[in-house]
PDB file of N, CA and C in Angstrom:
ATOM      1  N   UNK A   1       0.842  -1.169   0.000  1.00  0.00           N
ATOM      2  CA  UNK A   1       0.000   0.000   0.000  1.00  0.00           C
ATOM      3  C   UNK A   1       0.889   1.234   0.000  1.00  0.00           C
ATOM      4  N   UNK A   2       0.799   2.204  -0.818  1.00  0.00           N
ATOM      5  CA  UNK A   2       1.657   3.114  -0.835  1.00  0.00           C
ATOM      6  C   UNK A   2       0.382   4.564  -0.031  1.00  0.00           C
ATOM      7  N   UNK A   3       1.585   5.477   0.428  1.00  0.00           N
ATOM      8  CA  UNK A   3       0.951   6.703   1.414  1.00  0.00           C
ATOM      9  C   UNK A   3       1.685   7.739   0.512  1.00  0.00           C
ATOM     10  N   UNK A   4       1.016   8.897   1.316  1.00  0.00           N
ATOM     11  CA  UNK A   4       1.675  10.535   0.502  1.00  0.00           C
ATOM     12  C   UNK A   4       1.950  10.837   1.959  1.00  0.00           C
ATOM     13  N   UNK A   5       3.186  11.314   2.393  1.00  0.00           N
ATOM     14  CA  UNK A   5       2.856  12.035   3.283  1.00  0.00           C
ATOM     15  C   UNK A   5       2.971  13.864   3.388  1.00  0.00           C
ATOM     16  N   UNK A   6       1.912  14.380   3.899  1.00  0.00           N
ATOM     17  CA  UNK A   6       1.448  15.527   4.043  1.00  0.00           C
ATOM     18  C   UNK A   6       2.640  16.360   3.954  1.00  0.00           C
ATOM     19  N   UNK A   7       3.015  15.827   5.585  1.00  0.00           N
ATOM     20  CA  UNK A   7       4.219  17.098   5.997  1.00  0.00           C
ATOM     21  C   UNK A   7       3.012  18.146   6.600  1.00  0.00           C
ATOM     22  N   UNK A   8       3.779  19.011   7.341  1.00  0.00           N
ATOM     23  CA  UNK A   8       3.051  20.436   7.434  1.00  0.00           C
ATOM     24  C   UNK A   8       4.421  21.278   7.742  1.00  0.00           C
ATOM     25  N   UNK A   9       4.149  22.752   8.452  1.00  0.00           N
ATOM     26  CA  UNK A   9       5.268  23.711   7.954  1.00  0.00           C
ATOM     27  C   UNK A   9       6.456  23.986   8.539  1.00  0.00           C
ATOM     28  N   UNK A  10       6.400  22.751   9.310  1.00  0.00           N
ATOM     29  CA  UNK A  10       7.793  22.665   9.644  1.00  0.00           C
ATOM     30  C   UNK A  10       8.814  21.366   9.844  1.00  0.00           C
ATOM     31  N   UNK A  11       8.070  20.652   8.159  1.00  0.00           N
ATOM     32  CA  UNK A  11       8.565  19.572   7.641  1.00  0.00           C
ATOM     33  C   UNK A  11       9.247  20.031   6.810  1.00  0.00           C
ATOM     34  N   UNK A  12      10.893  19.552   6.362  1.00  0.00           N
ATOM     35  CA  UNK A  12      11.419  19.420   5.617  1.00  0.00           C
ATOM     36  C   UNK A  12      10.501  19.407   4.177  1.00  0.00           C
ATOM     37  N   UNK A  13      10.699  20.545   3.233  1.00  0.00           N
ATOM     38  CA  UNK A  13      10.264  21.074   1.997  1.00  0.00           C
ATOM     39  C   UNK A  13      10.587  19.814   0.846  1.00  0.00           C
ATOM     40  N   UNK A  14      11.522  18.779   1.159  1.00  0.00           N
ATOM     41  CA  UNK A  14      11.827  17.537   0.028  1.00  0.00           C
ATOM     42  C   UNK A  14      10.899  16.539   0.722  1.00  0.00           C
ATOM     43  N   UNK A  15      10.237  16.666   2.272  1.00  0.00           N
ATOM     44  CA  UNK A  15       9.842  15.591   2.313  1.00  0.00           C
ATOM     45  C   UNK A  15       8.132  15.621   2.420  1.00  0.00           C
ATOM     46  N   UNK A  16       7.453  16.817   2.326  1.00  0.00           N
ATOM     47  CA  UNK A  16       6.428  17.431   1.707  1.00  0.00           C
ATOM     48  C   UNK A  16       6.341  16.367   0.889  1.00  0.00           C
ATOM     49  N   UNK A  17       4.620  15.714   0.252  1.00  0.00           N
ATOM     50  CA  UNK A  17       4.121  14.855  -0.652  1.00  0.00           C
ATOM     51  C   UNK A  17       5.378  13.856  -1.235  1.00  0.00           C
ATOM     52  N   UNK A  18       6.027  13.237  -0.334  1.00  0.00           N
ATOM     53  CA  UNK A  18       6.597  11.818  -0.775  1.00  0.00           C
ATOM     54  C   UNK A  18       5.975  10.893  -0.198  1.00  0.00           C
ATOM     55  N   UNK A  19       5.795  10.288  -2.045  1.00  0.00           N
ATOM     56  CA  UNK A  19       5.161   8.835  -1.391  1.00  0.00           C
ATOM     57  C   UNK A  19       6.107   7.974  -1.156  1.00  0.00           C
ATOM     58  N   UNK A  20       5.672   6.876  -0.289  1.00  0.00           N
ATOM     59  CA  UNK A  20       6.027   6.042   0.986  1.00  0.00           C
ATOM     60  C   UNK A  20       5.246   4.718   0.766  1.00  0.00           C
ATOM     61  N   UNK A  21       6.280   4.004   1.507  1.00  0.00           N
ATOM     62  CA  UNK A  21       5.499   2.672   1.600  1.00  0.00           C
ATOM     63  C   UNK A  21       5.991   2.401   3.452  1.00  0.00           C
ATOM     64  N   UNK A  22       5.095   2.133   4.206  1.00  0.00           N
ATOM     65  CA  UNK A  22       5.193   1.465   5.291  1.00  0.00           C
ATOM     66  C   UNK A  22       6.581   0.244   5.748  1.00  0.00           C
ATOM     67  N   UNK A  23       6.787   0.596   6.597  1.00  0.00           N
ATOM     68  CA  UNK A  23       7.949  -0.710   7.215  1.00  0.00           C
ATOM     69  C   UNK A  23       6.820  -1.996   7.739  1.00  0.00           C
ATOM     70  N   UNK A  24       7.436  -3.172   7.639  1.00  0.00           N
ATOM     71  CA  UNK A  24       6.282  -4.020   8.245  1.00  0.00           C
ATOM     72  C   UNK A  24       7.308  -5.433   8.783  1.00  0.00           C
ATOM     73  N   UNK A  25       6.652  -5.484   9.959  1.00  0.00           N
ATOM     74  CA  UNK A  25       7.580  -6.600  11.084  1.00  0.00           C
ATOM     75  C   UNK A  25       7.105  -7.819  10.050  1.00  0.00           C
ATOM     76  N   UNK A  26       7.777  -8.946  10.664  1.00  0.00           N
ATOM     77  CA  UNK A  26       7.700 -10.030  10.079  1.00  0.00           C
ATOM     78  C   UNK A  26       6.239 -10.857  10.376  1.00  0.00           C
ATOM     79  N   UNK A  27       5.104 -10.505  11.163  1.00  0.00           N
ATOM     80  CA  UNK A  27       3.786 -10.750  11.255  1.00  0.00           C
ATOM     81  C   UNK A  27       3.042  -9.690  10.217  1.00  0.00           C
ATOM     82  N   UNK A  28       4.001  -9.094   9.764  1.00  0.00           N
ATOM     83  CA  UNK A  28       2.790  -7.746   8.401  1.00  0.00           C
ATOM     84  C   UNK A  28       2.370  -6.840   8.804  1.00  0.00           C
ATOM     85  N   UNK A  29       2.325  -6.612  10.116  1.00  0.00           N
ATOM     86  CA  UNK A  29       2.135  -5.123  10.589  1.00  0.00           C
ATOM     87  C   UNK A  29       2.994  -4.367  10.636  1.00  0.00           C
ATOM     88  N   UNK A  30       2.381  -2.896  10.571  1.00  0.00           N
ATOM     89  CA  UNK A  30       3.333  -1.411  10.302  1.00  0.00           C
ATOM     90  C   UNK A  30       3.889  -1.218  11.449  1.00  0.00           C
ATOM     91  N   UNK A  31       5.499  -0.874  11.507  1.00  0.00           N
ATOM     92  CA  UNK A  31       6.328  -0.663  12.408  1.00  0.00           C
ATOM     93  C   UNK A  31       6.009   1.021  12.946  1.00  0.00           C
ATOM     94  N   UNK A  32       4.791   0.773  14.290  1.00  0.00           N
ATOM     95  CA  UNK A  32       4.773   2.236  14.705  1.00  0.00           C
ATOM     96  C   UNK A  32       5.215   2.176  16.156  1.00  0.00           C
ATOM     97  N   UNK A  33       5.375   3.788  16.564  1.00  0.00           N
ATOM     98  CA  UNK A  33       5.446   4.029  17.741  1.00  0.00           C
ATOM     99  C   UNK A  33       4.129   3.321  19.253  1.00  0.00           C
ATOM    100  N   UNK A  34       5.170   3.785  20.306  1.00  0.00           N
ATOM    101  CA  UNK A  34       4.182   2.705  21.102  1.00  0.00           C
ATOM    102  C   UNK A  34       3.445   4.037  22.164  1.00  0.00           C
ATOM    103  N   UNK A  35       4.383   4.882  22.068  1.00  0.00           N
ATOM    104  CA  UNK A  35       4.186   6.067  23.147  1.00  0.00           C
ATOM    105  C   UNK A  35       3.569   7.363  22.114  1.00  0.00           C
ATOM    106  N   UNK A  36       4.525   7.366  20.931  1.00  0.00           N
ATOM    107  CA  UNK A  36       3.750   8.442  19.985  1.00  0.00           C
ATOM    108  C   UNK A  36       3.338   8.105  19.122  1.00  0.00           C
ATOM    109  N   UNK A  37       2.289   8.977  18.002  1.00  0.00           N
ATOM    110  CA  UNK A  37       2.325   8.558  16.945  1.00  0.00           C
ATOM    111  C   UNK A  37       2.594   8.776  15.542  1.00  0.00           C
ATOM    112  N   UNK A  38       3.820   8.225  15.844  1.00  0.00           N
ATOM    113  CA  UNK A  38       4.566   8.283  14.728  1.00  0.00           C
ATOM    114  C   UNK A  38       5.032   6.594  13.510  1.00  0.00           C
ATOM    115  N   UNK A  39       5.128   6.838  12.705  1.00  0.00           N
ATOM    116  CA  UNK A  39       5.525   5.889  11.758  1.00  0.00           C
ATOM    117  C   UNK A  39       6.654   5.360  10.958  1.00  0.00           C
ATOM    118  N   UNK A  40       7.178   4.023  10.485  1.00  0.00           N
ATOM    119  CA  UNK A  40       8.143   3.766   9.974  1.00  0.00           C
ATOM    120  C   UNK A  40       8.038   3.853   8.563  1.00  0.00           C
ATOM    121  N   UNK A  41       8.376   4.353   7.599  1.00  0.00           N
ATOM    122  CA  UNK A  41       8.488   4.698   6.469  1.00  0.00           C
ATOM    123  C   UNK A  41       9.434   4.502   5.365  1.00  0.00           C
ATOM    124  N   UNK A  42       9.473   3.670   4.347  1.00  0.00           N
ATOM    125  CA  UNK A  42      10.620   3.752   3.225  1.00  0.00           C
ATOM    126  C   UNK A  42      10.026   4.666   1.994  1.00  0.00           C
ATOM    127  N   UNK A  43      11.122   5.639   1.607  1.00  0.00           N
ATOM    128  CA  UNK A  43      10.781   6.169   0.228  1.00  0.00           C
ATOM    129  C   UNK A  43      10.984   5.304  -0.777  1.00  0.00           C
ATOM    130  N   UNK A  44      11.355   5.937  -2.024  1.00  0.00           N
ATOM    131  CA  UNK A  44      11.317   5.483  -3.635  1.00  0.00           C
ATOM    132  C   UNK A  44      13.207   5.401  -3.168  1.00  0.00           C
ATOM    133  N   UNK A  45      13.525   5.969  -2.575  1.00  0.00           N
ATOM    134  CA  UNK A  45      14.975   5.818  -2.824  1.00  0.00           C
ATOM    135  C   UNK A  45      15.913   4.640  -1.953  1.00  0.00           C
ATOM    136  N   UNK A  46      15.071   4.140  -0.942  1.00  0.00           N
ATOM    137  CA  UNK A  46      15.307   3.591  -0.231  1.00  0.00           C
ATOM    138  C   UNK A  46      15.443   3.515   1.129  1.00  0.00           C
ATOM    139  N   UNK A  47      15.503   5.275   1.495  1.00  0.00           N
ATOM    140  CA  UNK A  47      15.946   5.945   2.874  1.00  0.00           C
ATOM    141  C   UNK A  47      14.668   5.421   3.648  1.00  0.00           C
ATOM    142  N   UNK A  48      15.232   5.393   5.346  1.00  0.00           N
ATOM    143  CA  UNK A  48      13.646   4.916   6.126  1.00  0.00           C
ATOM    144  C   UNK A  48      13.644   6.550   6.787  1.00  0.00           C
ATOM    145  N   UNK A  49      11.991   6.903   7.043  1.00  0.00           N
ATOM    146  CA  UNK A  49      11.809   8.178   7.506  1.00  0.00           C
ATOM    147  C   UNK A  49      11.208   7.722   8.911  1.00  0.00           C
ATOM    148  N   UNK A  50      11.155   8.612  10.297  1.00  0.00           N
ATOM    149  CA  UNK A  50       9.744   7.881  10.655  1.00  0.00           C
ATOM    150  C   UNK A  50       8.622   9.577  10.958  1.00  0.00           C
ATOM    151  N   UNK A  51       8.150   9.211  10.858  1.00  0.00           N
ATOM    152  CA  UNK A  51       6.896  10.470  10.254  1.00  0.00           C
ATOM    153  C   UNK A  51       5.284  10.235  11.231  1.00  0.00           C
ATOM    154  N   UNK A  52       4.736  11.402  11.295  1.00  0.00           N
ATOM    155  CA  UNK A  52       3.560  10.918  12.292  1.00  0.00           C
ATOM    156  C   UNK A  52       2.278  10.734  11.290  1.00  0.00           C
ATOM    157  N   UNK A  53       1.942   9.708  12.171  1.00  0.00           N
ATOM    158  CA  UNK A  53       1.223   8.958  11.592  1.00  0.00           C
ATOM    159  C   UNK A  53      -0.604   9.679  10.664  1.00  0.00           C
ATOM    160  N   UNK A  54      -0.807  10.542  11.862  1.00  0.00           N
ATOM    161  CA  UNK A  54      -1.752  11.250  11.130  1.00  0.00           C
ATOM    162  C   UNK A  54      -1.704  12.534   9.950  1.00  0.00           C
ATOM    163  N   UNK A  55      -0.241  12.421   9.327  1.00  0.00           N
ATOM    164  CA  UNK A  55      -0.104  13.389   8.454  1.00  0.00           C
ATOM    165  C   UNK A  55       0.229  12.631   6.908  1.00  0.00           C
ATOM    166  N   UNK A  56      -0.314  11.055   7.193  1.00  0.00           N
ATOM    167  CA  UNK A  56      -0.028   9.763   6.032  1.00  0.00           C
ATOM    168  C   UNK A  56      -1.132   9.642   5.395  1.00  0.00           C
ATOM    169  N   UNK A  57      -1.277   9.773   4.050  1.00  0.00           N
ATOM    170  CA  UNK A  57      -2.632   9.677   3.043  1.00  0.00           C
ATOM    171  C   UNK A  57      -2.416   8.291   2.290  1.00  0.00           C
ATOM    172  N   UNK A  58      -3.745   8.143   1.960  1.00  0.00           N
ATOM    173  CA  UNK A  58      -3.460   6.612   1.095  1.00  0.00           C
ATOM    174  C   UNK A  58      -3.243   7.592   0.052  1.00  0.00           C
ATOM    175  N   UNK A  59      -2.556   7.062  -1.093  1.00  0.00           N
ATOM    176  CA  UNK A  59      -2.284   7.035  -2.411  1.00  0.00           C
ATOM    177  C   UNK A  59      -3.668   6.405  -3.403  1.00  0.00           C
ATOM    178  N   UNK A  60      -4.351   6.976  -3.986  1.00  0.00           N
ATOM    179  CA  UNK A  60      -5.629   6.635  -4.468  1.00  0.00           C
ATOM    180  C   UNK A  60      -4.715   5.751  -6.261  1.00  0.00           C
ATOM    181  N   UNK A  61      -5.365   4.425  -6.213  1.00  0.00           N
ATOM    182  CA  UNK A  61      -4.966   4.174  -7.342  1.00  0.00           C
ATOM    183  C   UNK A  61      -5.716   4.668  -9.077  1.00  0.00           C
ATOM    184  N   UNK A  62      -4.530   5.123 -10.033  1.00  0.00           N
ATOM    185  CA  UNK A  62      -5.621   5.454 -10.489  1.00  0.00           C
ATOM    186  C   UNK A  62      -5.657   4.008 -12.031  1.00  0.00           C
ATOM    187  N   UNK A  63      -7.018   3.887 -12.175  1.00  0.00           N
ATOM    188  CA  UNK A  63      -6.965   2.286 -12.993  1.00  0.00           C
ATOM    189  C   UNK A  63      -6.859   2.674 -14.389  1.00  0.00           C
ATOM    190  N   UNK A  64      -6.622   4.376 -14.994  1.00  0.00           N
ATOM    191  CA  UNK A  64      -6.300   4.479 -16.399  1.00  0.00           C
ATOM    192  C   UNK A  64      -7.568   4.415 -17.598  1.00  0.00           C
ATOM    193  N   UNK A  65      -8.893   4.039 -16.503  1.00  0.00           N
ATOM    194  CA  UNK A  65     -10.151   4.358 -17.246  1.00  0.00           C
ATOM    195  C   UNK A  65     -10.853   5.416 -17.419  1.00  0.00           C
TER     196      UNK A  65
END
């Protein structure tokens, strides 16, 4: 499942609308915080971010019809 994440204004300006794909433990769930909420994140390039969680959009697929 790929995400956009938001960012707001005092996120790093490169990391504004990069999409993301989730980290996921070896049971398939998303590697999040336990105290905050925040998230584990890989870009397109490979780097891991971790980012809060309520500033993560799904990525709407689009089917080209």
């Amino acid at each position: 499942m790929r995400y956009i994440y938001l960012g707001d204004k005092l996120t790093d300006p490169a990391l504004r609308g990069m999409p993301c794909d989730p980290v996921r433990r070896a049971d398939g769930k998303c590697i999040v915080g336990q105290s905050t909420a925040a998230a584990l994140v890989i870009d397109a390039s490979g780097r891991q971010h971790v980012v809060l969680r309520r500033r993560l959009r799904v990525q709407k697929e689009h089917d080209g019809g």
